[in-house]
Protein backbone atom coordinates (compact mmCIF):
# COMPACT_ATOMS: atom_id res chain seq x y z
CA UNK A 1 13.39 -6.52 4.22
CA UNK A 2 11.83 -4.81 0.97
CA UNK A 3 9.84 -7.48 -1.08
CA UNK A 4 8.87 -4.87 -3.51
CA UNK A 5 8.42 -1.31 -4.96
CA UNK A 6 5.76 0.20 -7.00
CA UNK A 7 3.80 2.80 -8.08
CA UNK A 8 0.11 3.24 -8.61
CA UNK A 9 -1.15 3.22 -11.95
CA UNK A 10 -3.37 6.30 -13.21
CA UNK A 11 -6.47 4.17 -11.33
CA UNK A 12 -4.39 4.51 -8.02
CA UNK A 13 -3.72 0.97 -7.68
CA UNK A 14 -0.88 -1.00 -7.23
CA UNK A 15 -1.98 -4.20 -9.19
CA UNK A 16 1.34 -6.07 -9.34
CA UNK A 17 2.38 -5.01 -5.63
CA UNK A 18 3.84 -8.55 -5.66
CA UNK A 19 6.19 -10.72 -8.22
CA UNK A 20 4.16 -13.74 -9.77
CA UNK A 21 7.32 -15.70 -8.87
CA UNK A 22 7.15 -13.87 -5.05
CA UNK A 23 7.06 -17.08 -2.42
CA UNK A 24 4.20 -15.45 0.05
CA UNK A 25 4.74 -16.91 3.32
CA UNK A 26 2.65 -16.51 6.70
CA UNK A 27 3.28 -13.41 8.75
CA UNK A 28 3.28 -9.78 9.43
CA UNK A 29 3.75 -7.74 6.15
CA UNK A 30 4.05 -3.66 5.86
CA UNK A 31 3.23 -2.02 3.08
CA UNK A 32 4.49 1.91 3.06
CA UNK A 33 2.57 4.58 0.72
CA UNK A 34 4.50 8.11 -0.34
CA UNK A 35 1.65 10.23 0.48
CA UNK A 36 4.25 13.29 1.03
CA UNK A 37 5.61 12.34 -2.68
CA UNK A 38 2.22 11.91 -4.28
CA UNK A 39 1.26 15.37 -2.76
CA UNK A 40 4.48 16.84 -3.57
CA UNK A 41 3.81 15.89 -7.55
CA UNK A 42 0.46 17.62 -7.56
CA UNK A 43 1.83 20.60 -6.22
CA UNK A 44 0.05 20.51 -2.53
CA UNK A 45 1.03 19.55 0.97
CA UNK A 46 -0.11 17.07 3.03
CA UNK A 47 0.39 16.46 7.05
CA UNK A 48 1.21 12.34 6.86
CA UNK A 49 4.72 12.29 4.83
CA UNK A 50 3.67 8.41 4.33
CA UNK A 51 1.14 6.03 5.53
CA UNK A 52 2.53 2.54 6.80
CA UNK A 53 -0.47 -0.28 6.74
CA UNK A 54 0.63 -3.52 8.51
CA UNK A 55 -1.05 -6.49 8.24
CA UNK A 56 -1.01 -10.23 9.32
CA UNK A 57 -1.15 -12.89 6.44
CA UNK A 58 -2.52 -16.16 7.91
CA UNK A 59 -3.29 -17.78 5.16
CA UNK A 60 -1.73 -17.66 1.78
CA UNK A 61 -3.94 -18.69 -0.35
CA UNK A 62 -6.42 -16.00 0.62
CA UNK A 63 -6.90 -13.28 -1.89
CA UNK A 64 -5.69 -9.54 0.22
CA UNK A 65 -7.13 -6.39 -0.99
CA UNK A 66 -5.90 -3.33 1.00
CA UNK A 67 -7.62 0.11 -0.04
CA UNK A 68 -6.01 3.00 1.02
CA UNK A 69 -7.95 6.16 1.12
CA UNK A 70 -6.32 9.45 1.61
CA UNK A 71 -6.37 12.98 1.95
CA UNK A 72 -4.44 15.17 2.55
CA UNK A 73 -4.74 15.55 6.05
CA UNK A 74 -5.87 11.67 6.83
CA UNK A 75 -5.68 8.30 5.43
CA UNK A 76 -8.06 4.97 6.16
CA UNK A 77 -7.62 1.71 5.29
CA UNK A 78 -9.56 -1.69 5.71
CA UNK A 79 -9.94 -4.82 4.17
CA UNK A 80 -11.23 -5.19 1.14
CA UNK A 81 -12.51 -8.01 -0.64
């Protein structure tokens, strides 16, 4: 089920990933970056067409921060505070 779309802003964040009204709920989310797209507007290449981070939400009320660093031929991600 898509929740939500987005882009990143020029800061490469995705600050309203979420609706204010969205009812988070427990579980296993996935969150799925264009990397090919992003690449493809700057005129380059790039060997992961997207990047899929998934994640387990065990508590709601817990603030999630999910960086995503990328290049173009590998990504990382962790949790951020």
């Amino acid at each position: 089920m898509v929740v939500f779309i987005s882009l990143t802003n020029e800061d490469g964040r995705c600050p309203e990933l979420l609706s204010l009204d969205y009812d988070f709920q427990v579980g296993v989310y996935r969150v799925v970056f264009g990397t090919g797209d992003y690449y493809k507007s700057q005129g380059k290449t790039c060997f992961y067409p997207e990047a899929q981070i998934i994640f387990d939400v065990n508590n709601t009320e817990e603030h999630y921060h999910i960086p995503l660093l990328l290049s173009p031929y590998s990504y990382t991600t962790y949790r951020g505070s």
